[in-house]
Protein backbone atom coordinates (compact mmCIF):
# COMPACT_ATOMS: atom_id res chain seq x y z
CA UNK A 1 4.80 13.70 3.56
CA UNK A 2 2.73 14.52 6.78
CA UNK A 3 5.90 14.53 9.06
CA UNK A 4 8.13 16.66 6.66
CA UNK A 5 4.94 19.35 6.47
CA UNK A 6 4.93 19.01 10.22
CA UNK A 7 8.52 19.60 10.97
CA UNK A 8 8.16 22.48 8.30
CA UNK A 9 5.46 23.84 10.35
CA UNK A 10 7.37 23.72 13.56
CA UNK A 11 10.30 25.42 12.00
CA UNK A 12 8.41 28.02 10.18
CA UNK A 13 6.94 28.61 13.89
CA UNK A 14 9.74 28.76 16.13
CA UNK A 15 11.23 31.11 13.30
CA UNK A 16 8.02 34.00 13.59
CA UNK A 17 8.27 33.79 17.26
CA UNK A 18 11.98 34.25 17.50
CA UNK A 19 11.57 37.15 14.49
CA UNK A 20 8.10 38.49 17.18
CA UNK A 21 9.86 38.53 20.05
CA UNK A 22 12.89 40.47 19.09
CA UNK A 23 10.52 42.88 17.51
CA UNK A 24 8.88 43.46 20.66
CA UNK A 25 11.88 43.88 22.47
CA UNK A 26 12.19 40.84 23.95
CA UNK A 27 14.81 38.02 24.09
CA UNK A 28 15.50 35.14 22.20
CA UNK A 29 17.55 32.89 20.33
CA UNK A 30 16.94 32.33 16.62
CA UNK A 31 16.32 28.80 16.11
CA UNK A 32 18.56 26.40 13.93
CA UNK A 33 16.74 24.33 11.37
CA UNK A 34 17.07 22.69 7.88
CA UNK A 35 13.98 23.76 6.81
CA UNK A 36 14.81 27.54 6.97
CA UNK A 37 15.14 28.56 3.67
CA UNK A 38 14.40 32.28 1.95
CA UNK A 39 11.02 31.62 1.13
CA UNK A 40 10.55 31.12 4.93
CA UNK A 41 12.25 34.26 5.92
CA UNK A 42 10.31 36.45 3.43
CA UNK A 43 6.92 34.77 4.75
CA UNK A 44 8.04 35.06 8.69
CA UNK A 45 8.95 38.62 7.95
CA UNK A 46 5.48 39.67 6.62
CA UNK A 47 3.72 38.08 9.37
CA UNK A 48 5.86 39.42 11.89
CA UNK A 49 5.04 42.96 9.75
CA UNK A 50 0.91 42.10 10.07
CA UNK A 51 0.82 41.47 13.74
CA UNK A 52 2.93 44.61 14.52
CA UNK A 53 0.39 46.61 12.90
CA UNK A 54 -2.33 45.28 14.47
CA UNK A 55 -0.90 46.00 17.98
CA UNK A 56 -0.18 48.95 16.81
CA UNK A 57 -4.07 49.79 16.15
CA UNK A 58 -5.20 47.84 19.33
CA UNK A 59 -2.64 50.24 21.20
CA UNK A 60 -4.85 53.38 19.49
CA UNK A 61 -7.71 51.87 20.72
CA UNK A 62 -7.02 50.54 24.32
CA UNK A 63 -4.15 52.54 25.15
CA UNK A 64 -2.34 49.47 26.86
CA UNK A 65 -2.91 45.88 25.34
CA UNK A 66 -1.06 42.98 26.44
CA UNK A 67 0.48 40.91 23.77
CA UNK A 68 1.18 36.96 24.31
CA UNK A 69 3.28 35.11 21.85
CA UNK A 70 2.42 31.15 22.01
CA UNK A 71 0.46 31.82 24.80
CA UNK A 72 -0.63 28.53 26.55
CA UNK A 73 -4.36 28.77 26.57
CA UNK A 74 -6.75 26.82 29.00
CA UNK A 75 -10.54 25.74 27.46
CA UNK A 76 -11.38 22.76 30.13
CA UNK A 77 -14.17 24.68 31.41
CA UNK A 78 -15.60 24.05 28.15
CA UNK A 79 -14.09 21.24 26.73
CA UNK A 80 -12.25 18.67 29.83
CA UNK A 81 -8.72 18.77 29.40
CA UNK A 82 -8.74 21.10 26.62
CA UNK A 83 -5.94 23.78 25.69
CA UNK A 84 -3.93 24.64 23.05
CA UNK A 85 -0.74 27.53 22.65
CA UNK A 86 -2.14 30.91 20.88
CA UNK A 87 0.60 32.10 18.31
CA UNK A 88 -0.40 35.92 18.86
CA UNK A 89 -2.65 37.30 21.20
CA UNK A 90 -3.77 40.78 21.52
CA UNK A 91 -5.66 41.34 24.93
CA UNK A 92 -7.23 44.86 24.75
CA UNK A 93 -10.42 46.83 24.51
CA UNK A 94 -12.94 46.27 23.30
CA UNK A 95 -11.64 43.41 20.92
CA UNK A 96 -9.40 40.57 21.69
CA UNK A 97 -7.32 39.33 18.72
CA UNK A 98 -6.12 35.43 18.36
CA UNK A 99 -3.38 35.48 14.85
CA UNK A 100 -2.78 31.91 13.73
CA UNK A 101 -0.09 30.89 11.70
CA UNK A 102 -0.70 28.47 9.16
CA UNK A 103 2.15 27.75 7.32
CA UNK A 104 0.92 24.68 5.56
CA UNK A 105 -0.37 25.13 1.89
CA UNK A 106 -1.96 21.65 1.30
CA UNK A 107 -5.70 22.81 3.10
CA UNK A 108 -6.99 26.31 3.00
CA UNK A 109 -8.18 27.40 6.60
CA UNK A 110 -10.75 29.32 6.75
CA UNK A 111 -11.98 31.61 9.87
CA UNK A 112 -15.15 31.68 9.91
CA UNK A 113 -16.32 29.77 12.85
CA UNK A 114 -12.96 27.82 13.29
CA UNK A 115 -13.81 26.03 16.29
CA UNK A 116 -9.61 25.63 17.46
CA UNK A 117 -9.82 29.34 17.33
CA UNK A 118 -13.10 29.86 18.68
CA UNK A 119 -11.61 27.57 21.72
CA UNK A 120 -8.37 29.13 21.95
CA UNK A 121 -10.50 32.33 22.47
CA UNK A 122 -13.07 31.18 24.96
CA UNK A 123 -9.22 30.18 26.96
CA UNK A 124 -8.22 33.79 26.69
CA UNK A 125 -11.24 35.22 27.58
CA UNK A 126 -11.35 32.77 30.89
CA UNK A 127 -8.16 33.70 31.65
CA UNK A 128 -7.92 37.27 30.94
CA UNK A 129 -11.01 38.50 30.42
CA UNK A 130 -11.52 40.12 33.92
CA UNK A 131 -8.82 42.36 33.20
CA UNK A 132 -10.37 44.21 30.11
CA UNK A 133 -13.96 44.86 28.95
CA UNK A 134 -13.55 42.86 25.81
CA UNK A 135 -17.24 43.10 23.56
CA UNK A 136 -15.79 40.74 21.02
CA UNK A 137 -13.61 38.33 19.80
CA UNK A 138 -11.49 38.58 16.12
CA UNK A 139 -9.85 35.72 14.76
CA UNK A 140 -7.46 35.50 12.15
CA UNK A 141 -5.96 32.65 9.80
CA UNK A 142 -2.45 33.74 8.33
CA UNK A 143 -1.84 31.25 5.47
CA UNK A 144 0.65 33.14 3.68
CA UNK A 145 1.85 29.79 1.15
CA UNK A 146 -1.73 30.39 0.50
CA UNK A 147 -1.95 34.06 0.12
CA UNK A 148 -4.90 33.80 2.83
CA UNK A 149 -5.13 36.27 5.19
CA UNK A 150 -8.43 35.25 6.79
CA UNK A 151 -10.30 37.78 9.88
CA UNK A 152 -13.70 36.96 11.61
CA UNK A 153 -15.34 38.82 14.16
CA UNK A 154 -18.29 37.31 16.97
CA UNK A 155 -19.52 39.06 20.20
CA UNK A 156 -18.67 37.60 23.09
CA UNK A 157 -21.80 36.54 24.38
CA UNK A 158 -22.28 34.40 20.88
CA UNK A 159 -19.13 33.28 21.40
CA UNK A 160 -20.16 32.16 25.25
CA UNK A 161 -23.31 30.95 24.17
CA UNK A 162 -21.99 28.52 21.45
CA UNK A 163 -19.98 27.08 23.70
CA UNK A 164 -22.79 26.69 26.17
CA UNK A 165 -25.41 24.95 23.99
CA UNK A 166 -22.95 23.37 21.40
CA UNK A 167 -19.50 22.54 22.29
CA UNK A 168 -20.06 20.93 25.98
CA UNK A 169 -22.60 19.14 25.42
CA UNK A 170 -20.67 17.43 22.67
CA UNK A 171 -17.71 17.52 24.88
CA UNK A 172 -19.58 15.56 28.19
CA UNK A 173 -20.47 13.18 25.22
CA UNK A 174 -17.37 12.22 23.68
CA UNK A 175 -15.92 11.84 27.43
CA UNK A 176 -18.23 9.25 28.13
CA UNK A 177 -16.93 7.52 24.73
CA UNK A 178 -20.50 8.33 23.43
CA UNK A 179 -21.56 11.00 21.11
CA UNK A 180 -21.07 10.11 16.84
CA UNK A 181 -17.88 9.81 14.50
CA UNK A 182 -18.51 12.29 11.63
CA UNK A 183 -15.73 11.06 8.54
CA UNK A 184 -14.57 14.22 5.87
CA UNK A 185 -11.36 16.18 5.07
CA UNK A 186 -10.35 16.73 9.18
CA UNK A 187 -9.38 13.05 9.47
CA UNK A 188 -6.37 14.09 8.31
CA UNK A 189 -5.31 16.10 11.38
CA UNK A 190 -6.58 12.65 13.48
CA UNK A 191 -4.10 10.72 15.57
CA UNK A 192 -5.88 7.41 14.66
CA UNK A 193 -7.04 8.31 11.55
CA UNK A 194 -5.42 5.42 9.69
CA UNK A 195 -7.30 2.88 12.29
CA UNK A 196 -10.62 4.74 12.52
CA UNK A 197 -13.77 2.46 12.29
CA UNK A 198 -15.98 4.94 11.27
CA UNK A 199 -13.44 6.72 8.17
CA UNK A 200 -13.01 2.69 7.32
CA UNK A 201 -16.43 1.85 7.21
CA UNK A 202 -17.41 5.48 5.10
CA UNK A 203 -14.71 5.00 2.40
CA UNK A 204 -15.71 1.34 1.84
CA UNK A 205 -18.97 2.33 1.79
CA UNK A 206 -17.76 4.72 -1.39
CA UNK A 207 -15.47 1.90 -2.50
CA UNK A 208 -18.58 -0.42 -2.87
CA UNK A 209 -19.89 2.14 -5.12
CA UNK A 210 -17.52 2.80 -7.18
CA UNK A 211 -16.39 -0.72 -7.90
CA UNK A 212 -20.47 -1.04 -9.33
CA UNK A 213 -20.15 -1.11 -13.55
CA UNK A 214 -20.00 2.33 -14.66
CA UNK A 215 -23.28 1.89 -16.76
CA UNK A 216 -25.18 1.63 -13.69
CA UNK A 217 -24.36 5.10 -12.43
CA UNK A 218 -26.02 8.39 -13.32
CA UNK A 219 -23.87 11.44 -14.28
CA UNK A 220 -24.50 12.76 -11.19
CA UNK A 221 -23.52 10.04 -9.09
CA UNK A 222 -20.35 9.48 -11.11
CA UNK A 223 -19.92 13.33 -10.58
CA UNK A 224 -20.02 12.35 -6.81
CA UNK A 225 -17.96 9.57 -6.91
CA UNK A 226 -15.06 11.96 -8.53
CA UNK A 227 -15.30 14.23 -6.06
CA UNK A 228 -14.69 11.83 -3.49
CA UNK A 229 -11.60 9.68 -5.11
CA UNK A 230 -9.09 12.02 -3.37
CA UNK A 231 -10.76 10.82 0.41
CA UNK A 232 -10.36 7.45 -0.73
CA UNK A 233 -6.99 7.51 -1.76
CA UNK A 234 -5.66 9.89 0.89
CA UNK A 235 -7.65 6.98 3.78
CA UNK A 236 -5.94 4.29 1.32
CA UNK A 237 -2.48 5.66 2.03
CA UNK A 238 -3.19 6.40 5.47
CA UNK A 239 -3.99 2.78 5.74
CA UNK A 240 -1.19 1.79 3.49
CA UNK A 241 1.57 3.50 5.31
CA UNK A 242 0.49 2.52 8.96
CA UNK A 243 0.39 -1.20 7.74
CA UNK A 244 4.44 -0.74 6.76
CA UNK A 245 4.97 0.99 9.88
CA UNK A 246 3.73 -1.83 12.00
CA UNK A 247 5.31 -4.22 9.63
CA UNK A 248 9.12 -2.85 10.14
CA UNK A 249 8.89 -1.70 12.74
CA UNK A 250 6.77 -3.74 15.41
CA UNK A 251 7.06 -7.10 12.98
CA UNK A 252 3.35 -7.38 12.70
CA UNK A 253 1.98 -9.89 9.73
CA UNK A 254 -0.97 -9.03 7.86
CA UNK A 255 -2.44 -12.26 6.21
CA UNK A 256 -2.19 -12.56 2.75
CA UNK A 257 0.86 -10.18 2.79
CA UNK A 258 4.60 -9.67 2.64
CA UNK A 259 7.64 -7.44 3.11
CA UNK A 260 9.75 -7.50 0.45
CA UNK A 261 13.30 -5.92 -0.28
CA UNK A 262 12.94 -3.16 -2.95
């Protein structure tokens, strides 16, 4: 489920920055959790392993780097209110280095323009950036249940000027409550996703379609339909799931249906 990947997430994090920290000489306590298991150990281990080595070459190349393990990182000049906590990140010159951890292996993460870590960046660079002359930025998804190990470089002026002409001005919208929804694969990591007018409205939309009699469809729109089945039925059990929810929890009816024992 969502919530067992979650907690499997947060354990397979608190477990590479104990294993980080201690490398680095620092304290800590290792963490206590069911979801430990070898397979996590092996996995934290070679992570720990890839963002040694990269310190080790930003030390060759700056001399003195700082290194920040889940670093809280500040992006409300961009985006107001925004931040989010950096797993890894290497401060030095003339590159600065956000590592992500990804230890879910249900969507492949790519980092090519990854706005989180395009964001998290822009934070580091606000915060930090007076303290180095840093050129560029490199990112990096670690996805290790997906053997993914995932590095893209920008300049920082790109990076400046995306956020400039893209991400505020989509940022002053959505403030306002204005701006447009835009339905796909992300919904997933949505707080209101089950609720959401605008995923509602776009998988009816393909629900309307594919109820129509098969003969009526081309091979290429039955092609299309296929490829969009797994949308429907993840927003179906989305929808599905926060109906029980509400049902046992907050006693809600929904017309036309009942709890049952079972």
């Amino acid at each position: 489920s969502t919530s067992a990947a979650a907690e499997q997430g947060t354990a397979a994090h608190a477990l590479a920055e104990h294993k980080l920290r201690r490398a680095l000489k620092q304290r800590s306590k290792r963490p206590v959790s069911a979801w430990i298991d070898d397979e996590m150990e092996t996995l934290t281990d070679d992570y720990v392993a890839y963002v040694q080595e990269h310190i080790s070459l930003a030390r060759e190349a700056c001399g003195d780097p700082q290194v920040l393990i889940e670093q809280h990182l500040d992006f409300s000049h961009v985006v107001p209110g925004g931040f989010g906590t950096g797993d890894c990140v290497i401060i030095a010159e003339p590159t600065l280095q956000i590592i992500d951890l990804k230890y879910g292996q249900g969507v492949l993460v790519e980092a090519e323009r990854n706005p989180q870590l395009m964001l998290y960046a822009l934070g580091a660079l606000h915060t930090f950036g007076d303290l180095y002359d840093i050129e560029r930025v490199a990112v990096t998804i670690y996805q290790p249940r997906r053997a993914n190990v995932d590095t893209w470089e920008i300049p920082v002026t790109e990076l400046e000027h995306w956020a400039e002409a893209e991400v505020k001005p989509k940022a002053e919208l959505a403030a306002a409550g204005e701006g447009e929804f835009c339905p796909g694969s992300w919904c997933q990591f949505c707080k209101i996703a089950p609720t959401c007018r605008a995923r509602a409205e776009a998988n009816l939309a393909l629900a309307r379609l594919e109820f129509a009699p098969p003969a009526e469809l081309s091979d290429t729109e039955i092609a299309d339909v296929l490829a969009r089945i797994p949308q429907l039925k993840t927003w179906a059990a989305d929808v599905e799931a926060y109906a029980l929810s509400k049902a046992v929890n907050q006693g809600v009816v929904f017309e036309g249906f009942k709890l049952v024992a079972g």
